[in-house]
PDB file of N, CA and C in Angstrom:
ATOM      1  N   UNK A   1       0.816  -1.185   0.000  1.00  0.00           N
ATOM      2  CA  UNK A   1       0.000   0.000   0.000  1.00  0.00           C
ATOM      3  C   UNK A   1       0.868   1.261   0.000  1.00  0.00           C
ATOM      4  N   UNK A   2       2.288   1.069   0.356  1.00  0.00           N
ATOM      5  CA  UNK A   2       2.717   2.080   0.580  1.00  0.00           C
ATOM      6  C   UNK A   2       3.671   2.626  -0.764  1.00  0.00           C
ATOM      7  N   UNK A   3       3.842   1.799  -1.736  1.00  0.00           N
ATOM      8  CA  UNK A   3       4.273   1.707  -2.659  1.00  0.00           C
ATOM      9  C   UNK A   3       3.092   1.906  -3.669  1.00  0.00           C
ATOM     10  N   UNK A   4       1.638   1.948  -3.173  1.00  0.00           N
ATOM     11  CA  UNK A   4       1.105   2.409  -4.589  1.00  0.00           C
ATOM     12  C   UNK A   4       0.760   3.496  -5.270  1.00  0.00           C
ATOM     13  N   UNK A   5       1.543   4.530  -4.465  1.00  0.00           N
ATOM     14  CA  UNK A   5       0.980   5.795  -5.072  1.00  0.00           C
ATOM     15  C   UNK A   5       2.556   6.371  -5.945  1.00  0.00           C
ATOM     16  N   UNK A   6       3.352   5.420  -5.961  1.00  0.00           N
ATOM     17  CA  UNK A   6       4.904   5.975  -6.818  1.00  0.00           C
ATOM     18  C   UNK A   6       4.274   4.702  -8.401  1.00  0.00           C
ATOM     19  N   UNK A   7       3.633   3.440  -8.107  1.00  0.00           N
ATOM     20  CA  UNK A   7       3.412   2.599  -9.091  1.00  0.00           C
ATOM     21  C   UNK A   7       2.426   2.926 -10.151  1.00  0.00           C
ATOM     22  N   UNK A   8       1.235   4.162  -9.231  1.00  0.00           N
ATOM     23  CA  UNK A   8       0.619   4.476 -10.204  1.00  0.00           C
ATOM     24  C   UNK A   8       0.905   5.667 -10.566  1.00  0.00           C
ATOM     25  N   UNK A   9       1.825   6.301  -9.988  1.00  0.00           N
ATOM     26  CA  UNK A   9       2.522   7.929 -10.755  1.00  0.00           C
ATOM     27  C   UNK A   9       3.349   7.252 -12.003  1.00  0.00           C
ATOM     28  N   UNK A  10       3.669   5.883 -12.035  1.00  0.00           N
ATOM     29  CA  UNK A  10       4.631   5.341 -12.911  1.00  0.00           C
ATOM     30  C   UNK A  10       3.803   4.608 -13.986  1.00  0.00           C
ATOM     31  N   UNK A  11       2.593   4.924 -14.013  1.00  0.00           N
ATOM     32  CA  UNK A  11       1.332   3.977 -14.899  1.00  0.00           C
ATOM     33  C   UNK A  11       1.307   2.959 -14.339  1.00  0.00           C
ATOM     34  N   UNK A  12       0.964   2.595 -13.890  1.00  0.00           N
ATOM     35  CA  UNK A  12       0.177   0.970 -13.005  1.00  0.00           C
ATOM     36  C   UNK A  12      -1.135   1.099 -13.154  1.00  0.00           C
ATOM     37  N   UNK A  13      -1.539   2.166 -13.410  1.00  0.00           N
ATOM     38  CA  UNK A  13      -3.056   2.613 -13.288  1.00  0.00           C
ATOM     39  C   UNK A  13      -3.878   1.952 -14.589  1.00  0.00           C
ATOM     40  N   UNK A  14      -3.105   1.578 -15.759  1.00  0.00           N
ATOM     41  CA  UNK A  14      -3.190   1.513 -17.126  1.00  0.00           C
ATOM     42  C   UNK A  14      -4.804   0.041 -17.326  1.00  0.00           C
ATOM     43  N   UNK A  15      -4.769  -0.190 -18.757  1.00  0.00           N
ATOM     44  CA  UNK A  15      -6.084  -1.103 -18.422  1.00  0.00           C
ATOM     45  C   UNK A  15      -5.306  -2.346 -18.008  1.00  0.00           C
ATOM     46  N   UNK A  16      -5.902  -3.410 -17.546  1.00  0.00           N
ATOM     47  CA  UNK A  16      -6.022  -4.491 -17.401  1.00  0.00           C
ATOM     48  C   UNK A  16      -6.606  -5.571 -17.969  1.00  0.00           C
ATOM     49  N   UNK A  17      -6.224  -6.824 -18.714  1.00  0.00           N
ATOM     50  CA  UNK A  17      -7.362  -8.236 -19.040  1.00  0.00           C
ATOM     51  C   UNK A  17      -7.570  -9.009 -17.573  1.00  0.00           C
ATOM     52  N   UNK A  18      -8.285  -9.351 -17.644  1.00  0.00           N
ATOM     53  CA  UNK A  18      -9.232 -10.588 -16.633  1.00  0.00           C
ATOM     54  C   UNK A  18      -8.046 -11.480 -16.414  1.00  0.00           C
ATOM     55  N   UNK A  19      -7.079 -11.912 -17.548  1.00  0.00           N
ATOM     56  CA  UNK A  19      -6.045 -12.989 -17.305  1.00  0.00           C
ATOM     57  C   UNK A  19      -5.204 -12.104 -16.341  1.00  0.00           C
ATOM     58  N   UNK A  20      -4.926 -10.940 -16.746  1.00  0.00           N
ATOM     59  CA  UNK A  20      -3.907 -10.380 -15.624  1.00  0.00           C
ATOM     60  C   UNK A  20      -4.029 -10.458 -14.500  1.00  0.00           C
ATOM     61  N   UNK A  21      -5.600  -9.835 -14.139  1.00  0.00           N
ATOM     62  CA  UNK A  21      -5.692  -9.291 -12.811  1.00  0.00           C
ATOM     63  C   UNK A  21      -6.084 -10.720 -11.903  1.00  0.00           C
ATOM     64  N   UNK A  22      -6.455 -12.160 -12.921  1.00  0.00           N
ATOM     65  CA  UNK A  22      -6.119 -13.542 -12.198  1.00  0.00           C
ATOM     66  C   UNK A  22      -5.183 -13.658 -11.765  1.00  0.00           C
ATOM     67  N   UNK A  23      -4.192 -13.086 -12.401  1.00  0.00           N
ATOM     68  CA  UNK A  23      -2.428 -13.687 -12.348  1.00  0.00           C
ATOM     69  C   UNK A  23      -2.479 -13.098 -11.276  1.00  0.00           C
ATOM     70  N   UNK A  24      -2.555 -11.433 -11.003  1.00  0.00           N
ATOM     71  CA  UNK A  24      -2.064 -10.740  -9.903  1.00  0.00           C
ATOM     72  C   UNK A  24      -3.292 -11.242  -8.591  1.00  0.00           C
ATOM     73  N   UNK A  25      -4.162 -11.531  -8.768  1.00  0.00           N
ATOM     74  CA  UNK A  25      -4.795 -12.777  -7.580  1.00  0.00           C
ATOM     75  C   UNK A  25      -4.322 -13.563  -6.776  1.00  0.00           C
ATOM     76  N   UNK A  26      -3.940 -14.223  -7.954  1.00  0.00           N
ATOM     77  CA  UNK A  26      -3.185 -15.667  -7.745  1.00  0.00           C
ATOM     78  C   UNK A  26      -2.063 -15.204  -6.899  1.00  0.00           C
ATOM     79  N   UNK A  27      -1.171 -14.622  -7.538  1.00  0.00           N
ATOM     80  CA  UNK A  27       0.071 -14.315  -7.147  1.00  0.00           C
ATOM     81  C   UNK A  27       0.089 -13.797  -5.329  1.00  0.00           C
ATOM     82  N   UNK A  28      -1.263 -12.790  -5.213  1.00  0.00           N
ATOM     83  CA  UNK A  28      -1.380 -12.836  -4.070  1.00  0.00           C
ATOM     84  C   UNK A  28      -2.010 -13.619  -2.898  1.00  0.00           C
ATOM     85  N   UNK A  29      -2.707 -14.670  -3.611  1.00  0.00           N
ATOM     86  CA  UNK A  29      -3.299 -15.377  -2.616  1.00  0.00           C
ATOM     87  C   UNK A  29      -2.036 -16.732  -2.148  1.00  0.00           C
ATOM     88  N   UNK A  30      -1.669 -17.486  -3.478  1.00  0.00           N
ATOM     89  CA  UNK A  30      -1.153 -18.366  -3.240  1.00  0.00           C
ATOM     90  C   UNK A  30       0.430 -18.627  -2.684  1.00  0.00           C
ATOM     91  N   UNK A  31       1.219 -18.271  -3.619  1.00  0.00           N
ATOM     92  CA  UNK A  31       2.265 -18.113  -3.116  1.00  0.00           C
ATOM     93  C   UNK A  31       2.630 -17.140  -2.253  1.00  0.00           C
ATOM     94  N   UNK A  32       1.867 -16.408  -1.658  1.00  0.00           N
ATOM     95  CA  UNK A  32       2.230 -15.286  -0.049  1.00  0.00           C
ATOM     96  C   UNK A  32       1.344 -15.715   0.509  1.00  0.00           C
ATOM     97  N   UNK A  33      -0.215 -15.172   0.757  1.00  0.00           N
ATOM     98  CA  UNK A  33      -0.894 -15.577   1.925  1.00  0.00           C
ATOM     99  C   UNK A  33      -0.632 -17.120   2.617  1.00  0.00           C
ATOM    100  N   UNK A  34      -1.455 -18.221   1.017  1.00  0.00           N
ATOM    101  CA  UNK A  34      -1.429 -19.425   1.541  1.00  0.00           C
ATOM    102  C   UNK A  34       0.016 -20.071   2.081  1.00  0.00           C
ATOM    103  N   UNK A  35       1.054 -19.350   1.276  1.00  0.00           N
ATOM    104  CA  UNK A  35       2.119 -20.722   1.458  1.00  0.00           C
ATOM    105  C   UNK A  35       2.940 -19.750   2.995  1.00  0.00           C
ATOM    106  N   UNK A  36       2.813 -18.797   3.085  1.00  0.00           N
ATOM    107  CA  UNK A  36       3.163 -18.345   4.638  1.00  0.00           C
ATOM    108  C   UNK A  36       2.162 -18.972   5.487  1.00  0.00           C
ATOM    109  N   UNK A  37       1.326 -18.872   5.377  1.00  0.00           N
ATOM    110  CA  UNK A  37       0.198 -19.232   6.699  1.00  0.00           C
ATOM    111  C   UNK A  37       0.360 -20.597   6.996  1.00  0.00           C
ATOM    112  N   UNK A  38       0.980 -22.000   5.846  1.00  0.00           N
ATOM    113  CA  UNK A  38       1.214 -23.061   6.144  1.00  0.00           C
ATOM    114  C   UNK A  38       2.789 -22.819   6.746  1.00  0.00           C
ATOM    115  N   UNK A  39       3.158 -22.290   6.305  1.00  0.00           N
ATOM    116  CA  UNK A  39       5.114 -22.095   6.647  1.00  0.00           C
ATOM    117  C   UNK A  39       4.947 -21.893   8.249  1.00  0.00           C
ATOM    118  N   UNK A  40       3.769 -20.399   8.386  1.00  0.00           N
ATOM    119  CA  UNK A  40       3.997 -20.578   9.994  1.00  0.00           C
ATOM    120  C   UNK A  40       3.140 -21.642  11.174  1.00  0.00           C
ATOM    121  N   UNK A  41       2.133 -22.194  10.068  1.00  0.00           N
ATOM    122  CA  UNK A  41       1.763 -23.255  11.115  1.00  0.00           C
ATOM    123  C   UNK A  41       2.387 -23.823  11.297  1.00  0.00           C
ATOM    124  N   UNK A  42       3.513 -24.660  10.691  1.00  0.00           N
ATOM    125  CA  UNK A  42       4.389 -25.356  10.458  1.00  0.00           C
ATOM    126  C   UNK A  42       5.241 -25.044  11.505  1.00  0.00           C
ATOM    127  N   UNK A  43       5.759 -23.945  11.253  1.00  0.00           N
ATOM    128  CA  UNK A  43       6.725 -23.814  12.377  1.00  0.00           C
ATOM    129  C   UNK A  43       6.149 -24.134  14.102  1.00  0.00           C
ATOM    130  N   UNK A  44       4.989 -24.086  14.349  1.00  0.00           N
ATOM    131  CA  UNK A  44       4.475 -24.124  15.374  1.00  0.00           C
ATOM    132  C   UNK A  44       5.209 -26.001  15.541  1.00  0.00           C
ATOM    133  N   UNK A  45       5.018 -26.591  15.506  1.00  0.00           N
ATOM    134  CA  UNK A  45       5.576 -27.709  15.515  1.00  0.00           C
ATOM    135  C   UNK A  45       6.937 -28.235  15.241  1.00  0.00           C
ATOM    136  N   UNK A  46       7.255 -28.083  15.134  1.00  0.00           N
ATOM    137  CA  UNK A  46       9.206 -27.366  15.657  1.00  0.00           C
ATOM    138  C   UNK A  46      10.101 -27.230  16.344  1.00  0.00           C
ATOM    139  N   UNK A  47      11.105 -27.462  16.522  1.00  0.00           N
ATOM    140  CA  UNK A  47      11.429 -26.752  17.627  1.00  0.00           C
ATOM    141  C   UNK A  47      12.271 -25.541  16.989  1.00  0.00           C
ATOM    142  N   UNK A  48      13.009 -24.613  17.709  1.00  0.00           N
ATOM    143  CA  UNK A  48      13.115 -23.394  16.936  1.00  0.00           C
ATOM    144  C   UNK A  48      14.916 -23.069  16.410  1.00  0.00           C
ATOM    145  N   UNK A  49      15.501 -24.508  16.341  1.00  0.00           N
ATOM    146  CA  UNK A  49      16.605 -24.746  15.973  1.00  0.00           C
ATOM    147  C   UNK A  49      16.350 -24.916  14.359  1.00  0.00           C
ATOM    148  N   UNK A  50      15.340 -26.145  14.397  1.00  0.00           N
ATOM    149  CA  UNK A  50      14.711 -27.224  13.381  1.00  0.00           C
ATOM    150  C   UNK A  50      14.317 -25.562  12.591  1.00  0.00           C
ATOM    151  N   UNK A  51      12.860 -25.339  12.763  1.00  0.00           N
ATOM    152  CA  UNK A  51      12.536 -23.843  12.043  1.00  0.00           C
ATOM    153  C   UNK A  51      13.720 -23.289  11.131  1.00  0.00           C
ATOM    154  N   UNK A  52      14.792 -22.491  12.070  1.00  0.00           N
ATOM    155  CA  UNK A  52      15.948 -21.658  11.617  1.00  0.00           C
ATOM    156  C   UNK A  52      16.379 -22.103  10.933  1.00  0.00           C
ATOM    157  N   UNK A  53      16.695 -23.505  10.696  1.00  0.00           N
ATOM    158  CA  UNK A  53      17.674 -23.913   9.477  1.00  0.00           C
ATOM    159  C   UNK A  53      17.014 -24.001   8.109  1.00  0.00           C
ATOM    160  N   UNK A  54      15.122 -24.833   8.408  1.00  0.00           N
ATOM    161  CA  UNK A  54      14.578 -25.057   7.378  1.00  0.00           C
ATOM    162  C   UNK A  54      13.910 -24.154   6.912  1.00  0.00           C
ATOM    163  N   UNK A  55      14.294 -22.444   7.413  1.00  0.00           N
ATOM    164  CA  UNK A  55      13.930 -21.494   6.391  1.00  0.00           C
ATOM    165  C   UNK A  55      15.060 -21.323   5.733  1.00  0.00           C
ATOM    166  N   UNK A  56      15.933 -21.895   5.794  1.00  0.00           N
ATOM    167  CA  UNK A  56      17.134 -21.267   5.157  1.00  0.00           C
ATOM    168  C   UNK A  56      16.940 -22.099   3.777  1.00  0.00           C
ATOM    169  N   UNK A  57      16.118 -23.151   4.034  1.00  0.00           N
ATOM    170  CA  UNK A  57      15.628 -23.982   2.597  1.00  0.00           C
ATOM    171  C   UNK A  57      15.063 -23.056   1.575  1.00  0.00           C
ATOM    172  N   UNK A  58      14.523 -22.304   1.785  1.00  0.00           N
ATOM    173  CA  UNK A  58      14.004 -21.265   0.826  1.00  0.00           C
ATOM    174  C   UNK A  58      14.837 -20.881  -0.568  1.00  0.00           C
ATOM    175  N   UNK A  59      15.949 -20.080  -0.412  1.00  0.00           N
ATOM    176  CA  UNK A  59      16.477 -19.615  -1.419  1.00  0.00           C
ATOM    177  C   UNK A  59      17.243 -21.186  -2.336  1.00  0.00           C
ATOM    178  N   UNK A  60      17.633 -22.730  -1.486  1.00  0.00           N
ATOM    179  CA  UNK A  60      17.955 -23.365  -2.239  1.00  0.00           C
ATOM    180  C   UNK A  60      16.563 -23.410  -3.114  1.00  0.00           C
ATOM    181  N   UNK A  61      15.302 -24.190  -2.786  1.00  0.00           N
ATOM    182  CA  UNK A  61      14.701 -24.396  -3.668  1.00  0.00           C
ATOM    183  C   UNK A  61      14.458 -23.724  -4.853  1.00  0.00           C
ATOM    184  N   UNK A  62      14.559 -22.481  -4.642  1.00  0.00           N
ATOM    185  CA  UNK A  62      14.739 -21.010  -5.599  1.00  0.00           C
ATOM    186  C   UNK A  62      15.567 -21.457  -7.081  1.00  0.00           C
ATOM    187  N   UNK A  63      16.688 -21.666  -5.838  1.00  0.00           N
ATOM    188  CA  UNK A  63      18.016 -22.146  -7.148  1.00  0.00           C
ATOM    189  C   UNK A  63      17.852 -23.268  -7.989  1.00  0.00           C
ATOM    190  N   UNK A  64      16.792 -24.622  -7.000  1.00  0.00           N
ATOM    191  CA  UNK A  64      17.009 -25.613  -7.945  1.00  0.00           C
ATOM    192  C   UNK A  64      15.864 -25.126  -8.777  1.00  0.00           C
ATOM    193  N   UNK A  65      14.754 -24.545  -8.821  1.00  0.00           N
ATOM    194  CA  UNK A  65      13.844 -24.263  -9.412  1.00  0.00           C
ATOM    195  C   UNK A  65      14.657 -23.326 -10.379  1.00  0.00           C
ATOM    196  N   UNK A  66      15.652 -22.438 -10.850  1.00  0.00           N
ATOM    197  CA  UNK A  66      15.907 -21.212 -11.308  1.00  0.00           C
ATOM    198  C   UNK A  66      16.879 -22.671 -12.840  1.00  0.00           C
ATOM    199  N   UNK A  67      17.647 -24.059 -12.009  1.00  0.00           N
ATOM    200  CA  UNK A  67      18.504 -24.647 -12.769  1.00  0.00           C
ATOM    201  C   UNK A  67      17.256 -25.224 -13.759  1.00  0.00           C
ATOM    202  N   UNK A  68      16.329 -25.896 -13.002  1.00  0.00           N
ATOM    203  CA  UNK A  68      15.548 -26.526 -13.709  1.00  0.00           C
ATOM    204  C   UNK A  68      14.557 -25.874 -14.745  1.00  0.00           C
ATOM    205  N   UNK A  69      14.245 -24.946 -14.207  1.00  0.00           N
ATOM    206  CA  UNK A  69      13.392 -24.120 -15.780  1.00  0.00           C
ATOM    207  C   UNK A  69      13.607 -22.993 -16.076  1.00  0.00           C
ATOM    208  N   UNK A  70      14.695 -22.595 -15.807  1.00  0.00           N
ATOM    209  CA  UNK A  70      15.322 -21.474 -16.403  1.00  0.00           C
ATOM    210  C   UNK A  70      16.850 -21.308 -16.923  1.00  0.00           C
ATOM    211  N   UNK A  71      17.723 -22.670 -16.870  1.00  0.00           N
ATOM    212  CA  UNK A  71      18.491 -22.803 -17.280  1.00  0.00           C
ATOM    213  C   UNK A  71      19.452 -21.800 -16.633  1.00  0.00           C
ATOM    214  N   UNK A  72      19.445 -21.680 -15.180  1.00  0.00           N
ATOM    215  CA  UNK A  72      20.683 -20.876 -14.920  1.00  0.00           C
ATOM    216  C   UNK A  72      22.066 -22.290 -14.118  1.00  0.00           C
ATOM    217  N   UNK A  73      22.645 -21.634 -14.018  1.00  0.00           N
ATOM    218  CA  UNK A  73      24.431 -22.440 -13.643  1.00  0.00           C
ATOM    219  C   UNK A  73      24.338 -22.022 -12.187  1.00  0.00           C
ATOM    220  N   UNK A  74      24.900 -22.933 -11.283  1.00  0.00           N
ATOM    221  CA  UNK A  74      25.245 -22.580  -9.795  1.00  0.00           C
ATOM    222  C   UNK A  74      26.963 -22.608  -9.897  1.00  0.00           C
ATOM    223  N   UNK A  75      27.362 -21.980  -9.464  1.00  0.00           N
ATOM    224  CA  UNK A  75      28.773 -21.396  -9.034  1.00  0.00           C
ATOM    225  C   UNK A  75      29.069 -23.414  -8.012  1.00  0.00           C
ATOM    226  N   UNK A  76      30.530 -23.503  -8.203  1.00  0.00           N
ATOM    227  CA  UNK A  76      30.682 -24.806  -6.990  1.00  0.00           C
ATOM    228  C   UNK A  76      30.314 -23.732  -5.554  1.00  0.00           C
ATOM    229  N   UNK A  77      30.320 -22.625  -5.502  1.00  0.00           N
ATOM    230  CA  UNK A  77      30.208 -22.609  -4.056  1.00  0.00           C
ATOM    231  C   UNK A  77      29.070 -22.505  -4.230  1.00  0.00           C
ATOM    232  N   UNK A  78      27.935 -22.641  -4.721  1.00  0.00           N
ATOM    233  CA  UNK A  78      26.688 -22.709  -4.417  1.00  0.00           C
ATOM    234  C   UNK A  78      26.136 -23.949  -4.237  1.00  0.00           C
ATOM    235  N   UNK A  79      26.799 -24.787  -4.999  1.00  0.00           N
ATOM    236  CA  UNK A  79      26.807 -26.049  -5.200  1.00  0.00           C
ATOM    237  C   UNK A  79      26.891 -26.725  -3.531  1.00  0.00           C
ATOM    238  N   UNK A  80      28.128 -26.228  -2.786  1.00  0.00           N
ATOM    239  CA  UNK A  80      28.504 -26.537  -1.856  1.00  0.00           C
ATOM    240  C   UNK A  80      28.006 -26.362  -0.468  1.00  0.00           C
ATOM    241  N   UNK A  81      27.721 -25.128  -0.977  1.00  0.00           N
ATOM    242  CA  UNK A  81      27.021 -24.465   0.301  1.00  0.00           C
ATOM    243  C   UNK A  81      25.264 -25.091   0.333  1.00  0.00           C
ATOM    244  N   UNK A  82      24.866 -25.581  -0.432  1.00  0.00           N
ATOM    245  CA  UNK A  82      23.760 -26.349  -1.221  1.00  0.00           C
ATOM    246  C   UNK A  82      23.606 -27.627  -0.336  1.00  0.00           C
ATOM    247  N   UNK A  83      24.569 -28.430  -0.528  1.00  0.00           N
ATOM    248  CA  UNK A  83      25.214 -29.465  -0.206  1.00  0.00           C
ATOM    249  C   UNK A  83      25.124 -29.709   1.580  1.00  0.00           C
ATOM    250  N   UNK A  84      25.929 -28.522   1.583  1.00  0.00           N
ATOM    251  CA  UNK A  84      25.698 -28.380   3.621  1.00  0.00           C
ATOM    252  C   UNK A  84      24.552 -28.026   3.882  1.00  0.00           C
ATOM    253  N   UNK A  85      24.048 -27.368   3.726  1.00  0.00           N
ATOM    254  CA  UNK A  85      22.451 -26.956   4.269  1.00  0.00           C
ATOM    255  C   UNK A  85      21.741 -28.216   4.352  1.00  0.00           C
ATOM    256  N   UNK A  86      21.687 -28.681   2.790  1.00  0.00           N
ATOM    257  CA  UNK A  86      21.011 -29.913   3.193  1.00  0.00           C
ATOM    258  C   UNK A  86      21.286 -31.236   3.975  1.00  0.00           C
ATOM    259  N   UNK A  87      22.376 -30.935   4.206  1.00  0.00           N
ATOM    260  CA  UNK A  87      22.601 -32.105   4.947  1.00  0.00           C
ATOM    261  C   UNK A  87      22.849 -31.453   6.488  1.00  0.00           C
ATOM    262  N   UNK A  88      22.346 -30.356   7.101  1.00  0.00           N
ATOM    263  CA  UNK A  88      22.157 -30.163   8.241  1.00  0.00           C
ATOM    264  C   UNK A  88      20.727 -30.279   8.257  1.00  0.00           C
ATOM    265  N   UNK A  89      19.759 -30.150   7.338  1.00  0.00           N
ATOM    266  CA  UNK A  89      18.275 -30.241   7.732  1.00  0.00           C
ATOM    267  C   UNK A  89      18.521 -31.506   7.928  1.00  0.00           C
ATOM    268  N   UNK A  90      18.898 -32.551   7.035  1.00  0.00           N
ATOM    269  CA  UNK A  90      18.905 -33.906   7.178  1.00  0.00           C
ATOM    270  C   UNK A  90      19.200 -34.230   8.621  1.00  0.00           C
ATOM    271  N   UNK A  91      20.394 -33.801   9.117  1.00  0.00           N
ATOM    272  CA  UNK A  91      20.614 -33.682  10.800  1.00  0.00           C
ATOM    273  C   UNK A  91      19.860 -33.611  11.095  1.00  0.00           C
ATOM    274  N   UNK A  92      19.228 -32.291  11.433  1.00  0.00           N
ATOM    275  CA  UNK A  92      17.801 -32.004  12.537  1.00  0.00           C
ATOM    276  C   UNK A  92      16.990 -32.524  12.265  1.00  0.00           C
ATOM    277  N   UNK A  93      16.451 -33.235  11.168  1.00  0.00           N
ATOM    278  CA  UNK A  93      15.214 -33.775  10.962  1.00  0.00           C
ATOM    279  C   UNK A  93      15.338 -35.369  11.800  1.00  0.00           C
ATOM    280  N   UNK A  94      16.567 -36.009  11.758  1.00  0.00           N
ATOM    281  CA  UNK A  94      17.085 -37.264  12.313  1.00  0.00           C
ATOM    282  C   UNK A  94      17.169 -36.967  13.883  1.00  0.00           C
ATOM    283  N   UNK A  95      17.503 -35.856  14.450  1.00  0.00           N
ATOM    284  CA  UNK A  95      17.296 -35.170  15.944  1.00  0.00           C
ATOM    285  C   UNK A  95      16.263 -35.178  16.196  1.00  0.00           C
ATOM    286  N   UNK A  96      15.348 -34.615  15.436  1.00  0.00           N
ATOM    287  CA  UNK A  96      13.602 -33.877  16.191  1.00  0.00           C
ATOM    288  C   UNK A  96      13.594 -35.666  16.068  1.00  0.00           C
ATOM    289  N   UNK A  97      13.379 -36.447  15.634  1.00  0.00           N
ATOM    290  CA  UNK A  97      12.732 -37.360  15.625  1.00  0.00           C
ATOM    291  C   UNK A  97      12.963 -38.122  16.999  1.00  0.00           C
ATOM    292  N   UNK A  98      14.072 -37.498  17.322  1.00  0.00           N
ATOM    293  CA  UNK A  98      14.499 -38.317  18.976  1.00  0.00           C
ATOM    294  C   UNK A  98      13.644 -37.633  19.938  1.00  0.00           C
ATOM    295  N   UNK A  99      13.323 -36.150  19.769  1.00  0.00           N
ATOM    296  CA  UNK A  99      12.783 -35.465  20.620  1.00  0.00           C
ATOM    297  C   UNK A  99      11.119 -35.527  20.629  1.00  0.00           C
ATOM    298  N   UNK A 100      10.599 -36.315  20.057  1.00  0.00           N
ATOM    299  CA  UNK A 100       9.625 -36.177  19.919  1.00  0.00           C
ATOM    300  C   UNK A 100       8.315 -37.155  20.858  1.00  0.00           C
ATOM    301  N   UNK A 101       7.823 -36.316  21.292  1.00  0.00           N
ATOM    302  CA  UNK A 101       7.237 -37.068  22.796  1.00  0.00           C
ATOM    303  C   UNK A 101       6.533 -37.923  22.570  1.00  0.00           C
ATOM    304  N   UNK A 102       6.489 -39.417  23.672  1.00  0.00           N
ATOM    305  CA  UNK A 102       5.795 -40.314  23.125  1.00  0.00           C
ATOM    306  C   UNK A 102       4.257 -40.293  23.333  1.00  0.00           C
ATOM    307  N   UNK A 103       3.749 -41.147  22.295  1.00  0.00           N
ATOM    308  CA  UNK A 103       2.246 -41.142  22.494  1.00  0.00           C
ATOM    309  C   UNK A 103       1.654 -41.437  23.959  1.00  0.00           C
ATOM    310  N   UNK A 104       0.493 -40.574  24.132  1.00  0.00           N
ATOM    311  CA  UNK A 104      -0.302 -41.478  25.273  1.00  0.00           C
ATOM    312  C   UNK A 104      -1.520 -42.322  25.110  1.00  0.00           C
ATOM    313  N   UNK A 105      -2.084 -42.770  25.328  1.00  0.00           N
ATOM    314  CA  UNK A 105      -3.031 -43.099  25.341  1.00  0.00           C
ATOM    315  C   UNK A 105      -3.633 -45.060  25.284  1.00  0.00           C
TER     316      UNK A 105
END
């Protein structure tokens, strides 16, 4: 909101098709509202080690998504640094599983 009065001094204001203003829907419902509101339920179940690392998952998936349909190259240190991340979620995910309280009932 605070950005829309420089977007429409810049024409943003202009017409629109029905496909667009789906896209810009979409764009806001799904990938921000919905997929945060699951990200932070999610985190509710967690512990807040586990959380910290597996947001750091974010920008990999980015990358493998950016190799796979957009044809970009990862640097070896991306490669690498790629490499460790995931294999510290792999850690914590093999941890929480120790921590995790037993059933009652």
């Amino acid at each position: 909101m605070c950005l829309l009065p420089f977007a429409l001094a810049e024409g943003l204001g202009g017409a629109y098709t029905a496909g667009t203003v789906g896209w810009l829907i979409y764009l806001g419902a799904v990938p921000s509202a919905l997929a945060y509101g699951l990200f932070f339920a999610g985190l509710a179940h967690v512990r807040a080690a586990t959380a910290s690392v597996v947001a750091l998952l974010e920008p990999v998936v980015a990358a493998v998504i950016a190799v796979a349909f957009l044809g970009e190259r990862l640097s070896a240190a991306a490669v690498a640094g790629t490499v460790v991340l995931l294999g510290a979620v792999a850690a914590l995910v093999a941890t929480e599983a120790e921590y995790e309280p037993a059933a009652t009932g």
